[in-house]
C-alpha atoms as a PDB file:
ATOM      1  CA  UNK A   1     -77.960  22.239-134.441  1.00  0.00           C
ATOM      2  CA  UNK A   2     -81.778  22.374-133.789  1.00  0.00           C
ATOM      3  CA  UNK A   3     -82.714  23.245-130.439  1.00  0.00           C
ATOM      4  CA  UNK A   4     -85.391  21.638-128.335  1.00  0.00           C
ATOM      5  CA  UNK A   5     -87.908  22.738-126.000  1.00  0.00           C
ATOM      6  CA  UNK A   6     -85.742  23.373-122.546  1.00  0.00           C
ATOM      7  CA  UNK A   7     -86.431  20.577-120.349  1.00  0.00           C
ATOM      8  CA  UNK A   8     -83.254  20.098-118.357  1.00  0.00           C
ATOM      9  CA  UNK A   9     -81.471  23.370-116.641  1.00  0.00           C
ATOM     10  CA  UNK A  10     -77.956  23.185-115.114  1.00  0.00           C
ATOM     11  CA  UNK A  11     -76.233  25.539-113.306  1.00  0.00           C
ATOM     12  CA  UNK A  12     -72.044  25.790-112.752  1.00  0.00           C
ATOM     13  CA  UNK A  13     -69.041  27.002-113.054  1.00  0.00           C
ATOM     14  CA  UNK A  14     -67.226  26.663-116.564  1.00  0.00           C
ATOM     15  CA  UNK A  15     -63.713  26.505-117.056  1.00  0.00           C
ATOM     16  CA  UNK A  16     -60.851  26.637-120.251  1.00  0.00           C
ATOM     17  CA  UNK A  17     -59.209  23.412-119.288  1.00  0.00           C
ATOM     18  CA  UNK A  18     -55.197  23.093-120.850  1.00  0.00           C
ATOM     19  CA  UNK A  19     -54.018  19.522-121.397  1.00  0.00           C
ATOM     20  CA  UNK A  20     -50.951  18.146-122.830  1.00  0.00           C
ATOM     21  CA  UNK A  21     -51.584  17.486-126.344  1.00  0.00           C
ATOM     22  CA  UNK A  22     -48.942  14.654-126.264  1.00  0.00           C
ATOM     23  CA  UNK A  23     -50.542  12.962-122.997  1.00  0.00           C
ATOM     24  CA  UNK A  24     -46.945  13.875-121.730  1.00  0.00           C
ATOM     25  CA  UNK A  25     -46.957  15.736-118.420  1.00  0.00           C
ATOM     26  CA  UNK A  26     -47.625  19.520-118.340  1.00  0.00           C
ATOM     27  CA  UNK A  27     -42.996  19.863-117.043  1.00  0.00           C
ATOM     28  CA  UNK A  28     -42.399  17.302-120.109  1.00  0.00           C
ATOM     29  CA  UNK A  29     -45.207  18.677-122.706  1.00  0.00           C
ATOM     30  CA  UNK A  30     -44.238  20.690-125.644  1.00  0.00           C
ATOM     31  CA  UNK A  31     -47.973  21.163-126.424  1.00  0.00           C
ATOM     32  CA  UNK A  32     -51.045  22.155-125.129  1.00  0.00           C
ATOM     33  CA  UNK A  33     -54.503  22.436-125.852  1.00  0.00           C
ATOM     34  CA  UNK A  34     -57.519  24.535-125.204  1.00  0.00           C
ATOM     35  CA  UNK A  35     -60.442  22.971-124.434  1.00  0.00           C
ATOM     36  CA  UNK A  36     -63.720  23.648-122.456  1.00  0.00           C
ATOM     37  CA  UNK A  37     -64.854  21.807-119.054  1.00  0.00           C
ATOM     38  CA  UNK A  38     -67.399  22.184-116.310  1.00  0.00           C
ATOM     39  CA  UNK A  39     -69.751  19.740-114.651  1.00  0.00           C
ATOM     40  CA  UNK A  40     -73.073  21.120-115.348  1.00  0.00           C
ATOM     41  CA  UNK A  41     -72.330  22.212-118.534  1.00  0.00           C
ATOM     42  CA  UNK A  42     -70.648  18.870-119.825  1.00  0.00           C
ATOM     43  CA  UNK A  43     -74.164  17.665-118.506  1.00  0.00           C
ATOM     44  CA  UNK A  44     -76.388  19.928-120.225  1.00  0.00           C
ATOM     45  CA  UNK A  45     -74.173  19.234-123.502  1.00  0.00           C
ATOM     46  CA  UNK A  46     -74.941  15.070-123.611  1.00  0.00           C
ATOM     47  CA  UNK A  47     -78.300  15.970-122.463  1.00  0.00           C
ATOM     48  CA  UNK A  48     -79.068  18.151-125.691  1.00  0.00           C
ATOM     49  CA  UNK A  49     -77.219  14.828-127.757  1.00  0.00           C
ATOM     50  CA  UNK A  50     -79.463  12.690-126.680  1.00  0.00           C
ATOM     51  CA  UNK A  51     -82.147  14.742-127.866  1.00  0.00           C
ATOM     52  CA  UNK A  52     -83.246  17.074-124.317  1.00  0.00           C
ATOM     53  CA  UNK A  53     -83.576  20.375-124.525  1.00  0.00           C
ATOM     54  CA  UNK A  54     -80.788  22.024-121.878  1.00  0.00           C
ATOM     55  CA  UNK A  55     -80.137  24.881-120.888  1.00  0.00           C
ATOM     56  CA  UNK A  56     -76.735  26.185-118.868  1.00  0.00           C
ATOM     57  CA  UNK A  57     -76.565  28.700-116.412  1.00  0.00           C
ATOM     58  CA  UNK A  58     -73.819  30.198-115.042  1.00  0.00           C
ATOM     59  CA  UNK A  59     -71.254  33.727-115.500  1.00  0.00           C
ATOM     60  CA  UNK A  60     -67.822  34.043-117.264  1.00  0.00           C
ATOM     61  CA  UNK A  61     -65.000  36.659-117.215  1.00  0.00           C
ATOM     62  CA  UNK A  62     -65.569  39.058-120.382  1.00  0.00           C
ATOM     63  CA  UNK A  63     -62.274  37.235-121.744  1.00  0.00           C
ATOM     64  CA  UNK A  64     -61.368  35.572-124.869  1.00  0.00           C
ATOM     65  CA  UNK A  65     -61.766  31.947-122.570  1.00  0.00           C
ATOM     66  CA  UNK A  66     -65.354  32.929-121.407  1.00  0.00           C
ATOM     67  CA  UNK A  67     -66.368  33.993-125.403  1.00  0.00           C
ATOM     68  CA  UNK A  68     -64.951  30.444-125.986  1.00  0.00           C
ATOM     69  CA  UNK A  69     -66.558  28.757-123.787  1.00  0.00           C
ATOM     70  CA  UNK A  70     -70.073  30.103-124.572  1.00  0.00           C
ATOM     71  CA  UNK A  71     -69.827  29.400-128.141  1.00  0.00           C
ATOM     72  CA  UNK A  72     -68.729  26.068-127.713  1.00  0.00           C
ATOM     73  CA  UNK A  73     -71.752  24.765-125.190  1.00  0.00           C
ATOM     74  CA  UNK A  74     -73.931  26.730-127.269  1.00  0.00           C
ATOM     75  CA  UNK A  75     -72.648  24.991-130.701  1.00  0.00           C
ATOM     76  CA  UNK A  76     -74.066  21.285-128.944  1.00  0.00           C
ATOM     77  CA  UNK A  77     -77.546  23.191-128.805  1.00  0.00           C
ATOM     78  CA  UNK A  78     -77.848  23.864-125.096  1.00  0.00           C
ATOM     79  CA  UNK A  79     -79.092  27.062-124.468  1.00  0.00           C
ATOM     80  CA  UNK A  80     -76.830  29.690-123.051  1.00  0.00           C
ATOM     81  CA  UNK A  81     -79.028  32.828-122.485  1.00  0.00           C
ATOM     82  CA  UNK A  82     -78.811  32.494-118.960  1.00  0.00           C
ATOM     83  CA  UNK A  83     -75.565  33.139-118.641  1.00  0.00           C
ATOM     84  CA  UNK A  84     -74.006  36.355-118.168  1.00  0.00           C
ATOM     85  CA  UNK A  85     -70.479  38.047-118.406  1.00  0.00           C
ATOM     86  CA  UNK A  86     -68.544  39.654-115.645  1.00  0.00           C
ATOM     87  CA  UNK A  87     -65.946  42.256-116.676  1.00  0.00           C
ATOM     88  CA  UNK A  88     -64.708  42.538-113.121  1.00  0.00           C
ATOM     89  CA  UNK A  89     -63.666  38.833-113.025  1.00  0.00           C
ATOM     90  CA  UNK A  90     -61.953  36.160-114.571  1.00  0.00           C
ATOM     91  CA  UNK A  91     -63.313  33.560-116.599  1.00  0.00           C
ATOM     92  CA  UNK A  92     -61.589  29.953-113.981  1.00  0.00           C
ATOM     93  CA  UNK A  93     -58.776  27.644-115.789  1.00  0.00           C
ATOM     94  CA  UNK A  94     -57.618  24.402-114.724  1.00  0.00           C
ATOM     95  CA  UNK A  95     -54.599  22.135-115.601  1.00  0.00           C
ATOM     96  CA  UNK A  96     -54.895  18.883-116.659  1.00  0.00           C
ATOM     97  CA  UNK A  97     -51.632  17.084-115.648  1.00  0.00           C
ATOM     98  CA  UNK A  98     -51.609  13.954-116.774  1.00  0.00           C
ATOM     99  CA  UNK A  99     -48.639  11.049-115.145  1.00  0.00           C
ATOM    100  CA  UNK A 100     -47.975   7.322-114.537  1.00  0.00           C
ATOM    101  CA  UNK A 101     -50.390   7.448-111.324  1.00  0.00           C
ATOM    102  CA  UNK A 102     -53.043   9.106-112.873  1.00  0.00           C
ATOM    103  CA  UNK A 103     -53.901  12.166-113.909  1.00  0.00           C
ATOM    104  CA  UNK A 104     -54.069  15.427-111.374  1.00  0.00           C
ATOM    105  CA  UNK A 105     -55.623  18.433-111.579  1.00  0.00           C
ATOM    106  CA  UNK A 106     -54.603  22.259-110.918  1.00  0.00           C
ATOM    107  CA  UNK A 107     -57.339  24.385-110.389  1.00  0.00           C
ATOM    108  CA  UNK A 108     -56.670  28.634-110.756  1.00  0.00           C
ATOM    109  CA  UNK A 109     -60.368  29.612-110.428  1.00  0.00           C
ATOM    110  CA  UNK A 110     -59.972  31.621-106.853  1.00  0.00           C
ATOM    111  CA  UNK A 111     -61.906  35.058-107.751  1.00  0.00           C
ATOM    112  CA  UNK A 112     -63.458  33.424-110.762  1.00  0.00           C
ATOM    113  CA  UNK A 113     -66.614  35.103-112.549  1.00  0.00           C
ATOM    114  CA  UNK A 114     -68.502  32.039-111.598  1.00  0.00           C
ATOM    115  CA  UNK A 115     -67.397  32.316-108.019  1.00  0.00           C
ATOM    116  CA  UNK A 116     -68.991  35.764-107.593  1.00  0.00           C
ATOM    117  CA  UNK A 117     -72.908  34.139-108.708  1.00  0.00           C
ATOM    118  CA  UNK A 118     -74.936  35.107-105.681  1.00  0.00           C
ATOM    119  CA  UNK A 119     -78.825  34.296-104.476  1.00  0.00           C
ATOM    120  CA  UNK A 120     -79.707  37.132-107.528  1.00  0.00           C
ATOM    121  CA  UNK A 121     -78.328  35.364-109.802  1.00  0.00           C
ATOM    122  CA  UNK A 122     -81.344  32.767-109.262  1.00  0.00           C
ATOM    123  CA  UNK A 123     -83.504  35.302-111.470  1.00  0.00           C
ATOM    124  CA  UNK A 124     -81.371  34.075-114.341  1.00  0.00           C
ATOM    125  CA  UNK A 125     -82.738  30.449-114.300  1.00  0.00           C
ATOM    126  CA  UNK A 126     -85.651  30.291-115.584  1.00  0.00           C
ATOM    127  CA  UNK A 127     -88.129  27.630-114.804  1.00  0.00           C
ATOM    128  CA  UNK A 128     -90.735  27.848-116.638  1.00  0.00           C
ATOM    129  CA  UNK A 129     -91.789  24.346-118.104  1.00  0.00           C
ATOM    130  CA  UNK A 130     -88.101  22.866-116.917  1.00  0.00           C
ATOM    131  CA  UNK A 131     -88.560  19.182-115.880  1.00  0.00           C
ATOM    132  CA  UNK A 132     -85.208  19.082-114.240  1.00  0.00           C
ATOM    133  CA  UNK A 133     -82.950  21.546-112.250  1.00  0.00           C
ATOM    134  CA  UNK A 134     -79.641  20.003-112.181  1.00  0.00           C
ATOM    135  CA  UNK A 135     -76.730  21.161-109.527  1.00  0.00           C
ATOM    136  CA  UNK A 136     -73.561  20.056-108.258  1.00  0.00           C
ATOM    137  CA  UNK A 137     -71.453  20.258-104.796  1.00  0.00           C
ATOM    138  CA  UNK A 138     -68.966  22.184-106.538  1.00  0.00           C
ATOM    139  CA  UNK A 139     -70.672  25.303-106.766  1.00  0.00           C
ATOM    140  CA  UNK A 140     -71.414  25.671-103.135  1.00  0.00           C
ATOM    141  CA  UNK A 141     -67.874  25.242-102.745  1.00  0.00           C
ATOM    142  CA  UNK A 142     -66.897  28.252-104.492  1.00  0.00           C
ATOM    143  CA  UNK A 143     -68.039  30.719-102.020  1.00  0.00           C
ATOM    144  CA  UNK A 144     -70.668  32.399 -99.785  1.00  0.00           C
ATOM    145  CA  UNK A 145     -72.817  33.799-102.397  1.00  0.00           C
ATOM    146  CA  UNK A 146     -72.930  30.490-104.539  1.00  0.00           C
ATOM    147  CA  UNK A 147     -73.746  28.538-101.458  1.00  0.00           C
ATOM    148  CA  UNK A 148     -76.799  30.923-101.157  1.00  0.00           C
ATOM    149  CA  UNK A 149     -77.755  30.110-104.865  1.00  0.00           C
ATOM    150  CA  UNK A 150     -77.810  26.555-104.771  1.00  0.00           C
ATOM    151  CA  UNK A 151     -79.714  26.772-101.311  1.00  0.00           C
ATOM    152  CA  UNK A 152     -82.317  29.370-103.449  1.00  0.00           C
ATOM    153  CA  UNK A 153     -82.533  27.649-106.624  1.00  0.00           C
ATOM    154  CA  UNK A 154     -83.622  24.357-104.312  1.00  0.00           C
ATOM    155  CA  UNK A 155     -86.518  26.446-103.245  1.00  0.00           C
ATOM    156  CA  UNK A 156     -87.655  27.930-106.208  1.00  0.00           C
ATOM    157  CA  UNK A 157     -87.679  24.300-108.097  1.00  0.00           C
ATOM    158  CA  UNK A 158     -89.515  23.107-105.188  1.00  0.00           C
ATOM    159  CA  UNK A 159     -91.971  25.768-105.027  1.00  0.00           C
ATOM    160  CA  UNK A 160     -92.130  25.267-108.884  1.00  0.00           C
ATOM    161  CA  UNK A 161     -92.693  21.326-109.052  1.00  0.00           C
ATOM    162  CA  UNK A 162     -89.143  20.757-110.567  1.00  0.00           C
ATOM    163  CA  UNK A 163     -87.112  17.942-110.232  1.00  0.00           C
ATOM    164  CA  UNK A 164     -83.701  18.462-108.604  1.00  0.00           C
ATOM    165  CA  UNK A 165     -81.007  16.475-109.061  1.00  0.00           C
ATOM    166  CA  UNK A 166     -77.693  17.185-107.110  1.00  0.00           C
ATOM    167  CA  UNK A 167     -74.260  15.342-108.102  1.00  0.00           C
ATOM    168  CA  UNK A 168     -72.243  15.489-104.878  1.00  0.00           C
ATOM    169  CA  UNK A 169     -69.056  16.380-106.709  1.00  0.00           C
ATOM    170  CA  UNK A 170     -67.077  16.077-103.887  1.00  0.00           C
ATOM    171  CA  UNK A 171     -63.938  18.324-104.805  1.00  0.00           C
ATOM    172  CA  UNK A 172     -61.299  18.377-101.329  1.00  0.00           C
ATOM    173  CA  UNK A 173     -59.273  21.323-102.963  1.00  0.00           C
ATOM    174  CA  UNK A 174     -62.257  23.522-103.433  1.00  0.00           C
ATOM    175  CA  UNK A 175     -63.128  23.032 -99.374  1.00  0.00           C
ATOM    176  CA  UNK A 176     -61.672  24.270 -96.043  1.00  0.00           C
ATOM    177  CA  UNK A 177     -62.035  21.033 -94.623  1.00  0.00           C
ATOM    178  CA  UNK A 178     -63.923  17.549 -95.045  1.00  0.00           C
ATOM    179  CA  UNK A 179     -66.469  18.607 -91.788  1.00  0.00           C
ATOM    180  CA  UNK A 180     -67.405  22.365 -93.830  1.00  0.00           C
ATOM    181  CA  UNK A 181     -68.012  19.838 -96.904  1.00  0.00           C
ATOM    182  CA  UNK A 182     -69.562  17.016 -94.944  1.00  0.00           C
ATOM    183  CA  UNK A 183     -71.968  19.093 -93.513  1.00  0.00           C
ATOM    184  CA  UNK A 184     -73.022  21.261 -96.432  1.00  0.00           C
ATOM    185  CA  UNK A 185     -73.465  18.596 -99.172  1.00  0.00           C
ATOM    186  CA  UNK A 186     -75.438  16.357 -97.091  1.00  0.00           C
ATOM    187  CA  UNK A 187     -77.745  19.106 -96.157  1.00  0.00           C
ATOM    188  CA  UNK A 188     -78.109  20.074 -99.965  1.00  0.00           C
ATOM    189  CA  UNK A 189     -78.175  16.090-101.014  1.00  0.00           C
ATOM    190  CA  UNK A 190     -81.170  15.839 -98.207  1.00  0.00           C
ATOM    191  CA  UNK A 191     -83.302  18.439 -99.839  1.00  0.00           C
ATOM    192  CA  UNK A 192     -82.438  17.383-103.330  1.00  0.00           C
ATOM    193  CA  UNK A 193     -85.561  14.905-105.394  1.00  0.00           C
ATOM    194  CA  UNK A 194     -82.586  12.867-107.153  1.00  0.00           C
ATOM    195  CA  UNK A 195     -78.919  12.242-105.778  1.00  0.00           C
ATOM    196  CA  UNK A 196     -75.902  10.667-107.499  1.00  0.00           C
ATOM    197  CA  UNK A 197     -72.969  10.254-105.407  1.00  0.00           C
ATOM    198  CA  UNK A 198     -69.667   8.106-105.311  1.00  0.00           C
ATOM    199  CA  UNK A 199     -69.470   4.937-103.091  1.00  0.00           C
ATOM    200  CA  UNK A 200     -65.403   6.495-102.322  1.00  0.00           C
ATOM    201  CA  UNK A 201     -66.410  10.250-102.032  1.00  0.00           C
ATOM    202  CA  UNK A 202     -69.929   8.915 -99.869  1.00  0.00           C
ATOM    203  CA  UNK A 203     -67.058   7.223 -97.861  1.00  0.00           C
ATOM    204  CA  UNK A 204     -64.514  10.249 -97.925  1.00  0.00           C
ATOM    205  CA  UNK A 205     -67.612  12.780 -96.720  1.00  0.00           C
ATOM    206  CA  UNK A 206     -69.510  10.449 -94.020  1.00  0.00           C
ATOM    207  CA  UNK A 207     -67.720   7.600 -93.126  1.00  0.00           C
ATOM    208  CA  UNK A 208     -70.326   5.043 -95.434  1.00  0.00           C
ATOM    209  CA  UNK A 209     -67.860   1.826 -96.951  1.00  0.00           C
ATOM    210  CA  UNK A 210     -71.139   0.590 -98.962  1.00  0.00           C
ATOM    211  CA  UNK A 211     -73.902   1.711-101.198  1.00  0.00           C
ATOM    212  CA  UNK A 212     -76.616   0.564 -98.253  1.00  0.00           C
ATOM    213  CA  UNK A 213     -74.841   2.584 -95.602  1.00  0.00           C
ATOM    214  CA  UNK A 214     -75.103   5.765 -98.066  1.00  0.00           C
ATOM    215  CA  UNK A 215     -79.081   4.803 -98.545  1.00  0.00           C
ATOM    216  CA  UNK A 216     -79.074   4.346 -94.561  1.00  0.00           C
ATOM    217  CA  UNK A 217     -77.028   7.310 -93.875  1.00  0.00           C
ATOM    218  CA  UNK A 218     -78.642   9.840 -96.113  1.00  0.00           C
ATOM    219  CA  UNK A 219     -82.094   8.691 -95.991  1.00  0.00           C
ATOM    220  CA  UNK A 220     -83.404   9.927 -99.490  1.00  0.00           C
ATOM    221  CA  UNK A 221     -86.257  12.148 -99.887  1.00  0.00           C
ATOM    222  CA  UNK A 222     -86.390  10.403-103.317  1.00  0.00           C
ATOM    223  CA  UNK A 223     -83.867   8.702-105.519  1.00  0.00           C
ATOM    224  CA  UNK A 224     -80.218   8.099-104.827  1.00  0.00           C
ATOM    225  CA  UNK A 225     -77.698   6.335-107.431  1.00  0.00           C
ATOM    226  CA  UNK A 226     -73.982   5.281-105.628  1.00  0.00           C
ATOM    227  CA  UNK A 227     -71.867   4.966-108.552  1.00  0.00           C
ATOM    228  CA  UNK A 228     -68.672   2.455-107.517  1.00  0.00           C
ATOM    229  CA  UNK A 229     -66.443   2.778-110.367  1.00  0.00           C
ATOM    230  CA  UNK A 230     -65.459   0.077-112.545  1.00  0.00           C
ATOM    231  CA  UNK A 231     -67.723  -2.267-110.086  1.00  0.00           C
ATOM    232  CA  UNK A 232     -71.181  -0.668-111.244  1.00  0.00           C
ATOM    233  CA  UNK A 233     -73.957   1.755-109.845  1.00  0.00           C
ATOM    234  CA  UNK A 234     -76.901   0.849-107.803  1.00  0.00           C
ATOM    235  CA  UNK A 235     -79.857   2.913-107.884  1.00  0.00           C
ATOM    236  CA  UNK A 236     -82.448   3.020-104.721  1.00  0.00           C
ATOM    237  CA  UNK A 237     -85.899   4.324-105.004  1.00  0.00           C
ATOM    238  CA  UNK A 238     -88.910   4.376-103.276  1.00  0.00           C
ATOM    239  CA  UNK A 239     -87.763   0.870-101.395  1.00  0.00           C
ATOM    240  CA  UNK A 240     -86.431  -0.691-104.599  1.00  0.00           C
ATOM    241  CA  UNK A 241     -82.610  -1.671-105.409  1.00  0.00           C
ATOM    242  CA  UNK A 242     -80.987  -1.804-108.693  1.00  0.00           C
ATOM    243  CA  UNK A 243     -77.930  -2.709-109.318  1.00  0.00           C
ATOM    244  CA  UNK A 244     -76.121  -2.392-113.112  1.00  0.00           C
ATOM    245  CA  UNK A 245     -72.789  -3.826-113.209  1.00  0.00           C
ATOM    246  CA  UNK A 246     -69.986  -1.395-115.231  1.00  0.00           C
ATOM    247  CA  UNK A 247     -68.911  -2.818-118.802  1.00  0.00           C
ATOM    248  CA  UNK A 248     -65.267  -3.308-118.860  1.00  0.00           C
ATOM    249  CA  UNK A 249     -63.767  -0.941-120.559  1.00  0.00           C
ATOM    250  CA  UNK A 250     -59.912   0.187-121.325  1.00  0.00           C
ATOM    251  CA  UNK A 251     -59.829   3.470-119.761  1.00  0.00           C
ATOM    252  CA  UNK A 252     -57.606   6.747-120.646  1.00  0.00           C
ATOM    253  CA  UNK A 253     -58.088   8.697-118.147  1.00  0.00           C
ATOM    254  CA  UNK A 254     -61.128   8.900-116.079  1.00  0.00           C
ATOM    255  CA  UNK A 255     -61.791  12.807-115.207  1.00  0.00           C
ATOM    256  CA  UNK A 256     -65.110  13.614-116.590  1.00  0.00           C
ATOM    257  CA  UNK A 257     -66.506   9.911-116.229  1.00  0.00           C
ATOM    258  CA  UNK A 258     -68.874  11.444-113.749  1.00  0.00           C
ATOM    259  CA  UNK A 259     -70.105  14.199-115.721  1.00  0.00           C
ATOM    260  CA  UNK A 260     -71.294  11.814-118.590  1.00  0.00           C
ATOM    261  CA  UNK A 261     -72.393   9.417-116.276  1.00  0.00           C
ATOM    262  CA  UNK A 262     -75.067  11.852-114.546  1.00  0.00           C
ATOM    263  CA  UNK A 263     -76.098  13.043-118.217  1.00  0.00           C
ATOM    264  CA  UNK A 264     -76.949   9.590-119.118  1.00  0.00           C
ATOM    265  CA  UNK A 265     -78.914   8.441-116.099  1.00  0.00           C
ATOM    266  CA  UNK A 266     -81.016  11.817-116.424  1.00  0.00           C
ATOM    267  CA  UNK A 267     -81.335  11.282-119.689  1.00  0.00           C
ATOM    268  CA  UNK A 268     -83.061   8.046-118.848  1.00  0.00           C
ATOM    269  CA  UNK A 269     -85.238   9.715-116.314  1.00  0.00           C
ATOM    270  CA  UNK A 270     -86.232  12.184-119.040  1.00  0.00           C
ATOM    271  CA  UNK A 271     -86.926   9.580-121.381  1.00  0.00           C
ATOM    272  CA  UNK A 272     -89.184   7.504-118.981  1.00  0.00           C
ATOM    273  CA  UNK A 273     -86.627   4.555-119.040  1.00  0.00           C
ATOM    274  CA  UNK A 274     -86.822   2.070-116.621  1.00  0.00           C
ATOM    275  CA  UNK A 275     -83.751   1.970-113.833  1.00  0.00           C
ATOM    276  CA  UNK A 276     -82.163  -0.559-115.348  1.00  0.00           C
ATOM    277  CA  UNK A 277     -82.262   1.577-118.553  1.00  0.00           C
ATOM    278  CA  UNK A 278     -81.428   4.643-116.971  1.00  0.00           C
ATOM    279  CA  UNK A 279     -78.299   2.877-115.174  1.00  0.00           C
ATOM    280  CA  UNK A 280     -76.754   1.040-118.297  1.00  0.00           C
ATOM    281  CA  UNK A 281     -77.175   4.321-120.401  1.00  0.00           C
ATOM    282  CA  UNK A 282     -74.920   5.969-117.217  1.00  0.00           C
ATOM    283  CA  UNK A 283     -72.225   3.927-117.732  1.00  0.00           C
ATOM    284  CA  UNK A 284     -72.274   3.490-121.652  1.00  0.00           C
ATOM    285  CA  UNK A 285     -71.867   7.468-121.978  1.00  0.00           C
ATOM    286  CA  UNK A 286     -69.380   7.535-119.164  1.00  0.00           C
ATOM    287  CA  UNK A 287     -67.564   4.714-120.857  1.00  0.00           C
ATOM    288  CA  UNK A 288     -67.078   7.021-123.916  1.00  0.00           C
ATOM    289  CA  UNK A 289     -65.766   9.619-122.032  1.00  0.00           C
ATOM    290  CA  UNK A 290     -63.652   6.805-120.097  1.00  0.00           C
ATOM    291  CA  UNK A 291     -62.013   5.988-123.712  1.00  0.00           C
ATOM    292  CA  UNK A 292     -60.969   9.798-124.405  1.00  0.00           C
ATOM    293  CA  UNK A 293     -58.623  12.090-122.829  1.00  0.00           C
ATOM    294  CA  UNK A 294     -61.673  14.705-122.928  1.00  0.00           C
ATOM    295  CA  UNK A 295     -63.677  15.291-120.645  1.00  0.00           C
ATOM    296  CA  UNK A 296     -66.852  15.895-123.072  1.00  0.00           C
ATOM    297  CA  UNK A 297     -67.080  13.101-125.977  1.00  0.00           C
ATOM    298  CA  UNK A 298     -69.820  14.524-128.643  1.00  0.00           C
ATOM    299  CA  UNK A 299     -72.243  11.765-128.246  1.00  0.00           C
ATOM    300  CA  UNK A 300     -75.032  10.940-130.380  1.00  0.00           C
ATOM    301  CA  UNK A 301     -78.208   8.788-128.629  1.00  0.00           C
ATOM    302  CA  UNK A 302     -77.295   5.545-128.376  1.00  0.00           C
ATOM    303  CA  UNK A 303     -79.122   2.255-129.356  1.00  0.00           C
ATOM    304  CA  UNK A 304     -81.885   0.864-127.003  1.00  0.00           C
ATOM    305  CA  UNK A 305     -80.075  -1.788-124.868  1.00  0.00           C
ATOM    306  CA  UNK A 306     -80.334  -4.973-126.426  1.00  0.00           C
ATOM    307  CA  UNK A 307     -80.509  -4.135-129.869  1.00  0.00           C
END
């Protein structure tokens, strides 16, 4: 797969994810399967579909799951130099258990390679003609030193005239409590250029039932997108509202809709789209990923709205 220019760097935590093959529950399954999953690289992997160049940066255990993993982002063309391999520490797993109430997630990533990224680490992403900087709230959740990355890489894109775009990511498990996370991601989501955020996680963290009391409550330095589900997404920026309503779609399972979401919108801003555009392509990717037990759906770009 030809690689592009990189234009679009994202920086997380990568894990092997096991899922019932059957869709039976992991007690009831008689299968499973290997797959890879992680937020920023899931990102940077639509991103290089629709035709960005991405890079991923982040560390793995110096196991069979982190080789995997690293030659299966790299396969979608992102670029994967940046990240290095820990032999003191495990690449992270999680279980997908899927069941009549949804599907729930078990997470063994305590001590993880990923976990141990510190402020150094920030000499790994490289800048250099990068448009975007892409981040999450999960990786500040992970530990001390991470924290101290995200808060570093935020001043280094600054200083560098890159956009930042933070996902809030809101993950309860991965916390000590909702103040700790309340506190830290909307410090990080203050100092961020772009935000994307749930209406029920904005409402979770601060207390905001709405997409205007997010806006009101946050204050954006630049632009912030409330996704709401199957309702829509409403994008506010510099005064101006936009709101795309969600196409209906028959959904799977929706772990991962996030992920493609974010890739879609930022593929818009990348592409100069208007927010309208920008929205629509949002949901159309995260419908794919909506339809599909996966929480990455090989995507190719899709048609100009309308045609």
């Amino acid at each position: 797969m030809q690689r592009h220019r990189t234009v679009a760097v994202c920086l997380g935590e990568t894990m092997a994810q096991v899922t019932p093959a059957d869709g039976e529950g992991l007690e009831r399954s008689r299968e499973l399967r290997l797959a890879v999953a992680g937020a920023e690289s899931t990102v940077a992997q639509y991103l290089a579909d629709l035709g960005h160049g991405a890079a991923w940066v982040s560390r793995v255990g110096d196991d069979p799951f982190g080789r995997r993993i690293v030659a299966a982002v790299a396969s979608r063309g992102v670029d994967v130099s940046g990240v290095r391999t820990d032999a003191q520490a495990p690449t992270g797993v999680y279980f997908k258990d899927p069941g009549p109430d949804g599907t729930r997630v078990h997470y063994y990533r305590s001590g993880s390679a990923a976990s141990r990224m510190s402020a150094a680490d920030a000499d790994l992403v490289d800048l250099t003609g990068a448009r975007l900087l892409h981040l999450t709230g999960i990786t500040p959740a992970l530990s001390e030193g991470c924290a101290a990355l995200v808060r570093t890489l935020l001043d280094r894109a600054h200083d560098a005239g890159t956009l930042v775009s933070f996902d809030v990511n809101y993950r309860p498990a991965l916390w000590g409590s909702r103040d700790e996370a309340a506190n830290m991601l909307d410090g990080l989501a203050r100092r961020a250029d772009l935000v994307l955020v749930g209406r029920d996680e904005a409402e979770a963290l601060w207390s905001t039932p709405t997409a205007d009391d997010v806006r009101d409550h946050l204050a954006p330095r630049g632009t912030l997108v409330v996704k709401d589900g199957s309702i829509g997404a409403t994008e506010f920026t510099d005064g101006a509202r936009e709101f795309v309503a969600a196409p209906a779609v028959d959904v799977v399972e929706a772990v991962g809709a996030g992920d493609a979401f974010a890739a879609g919108y930022l593929g818009g801003v990348l592409s100069g789209a208007t927010a309208r555009e920008r929205l629509a392509l949002g949901h159309r990717l995260a419908g794919r990923t909506l339809r599909s037990i996966e929480d990455y759906v090989p995507a190719v770009a899709p048609a100009p709205e309308g045609t």
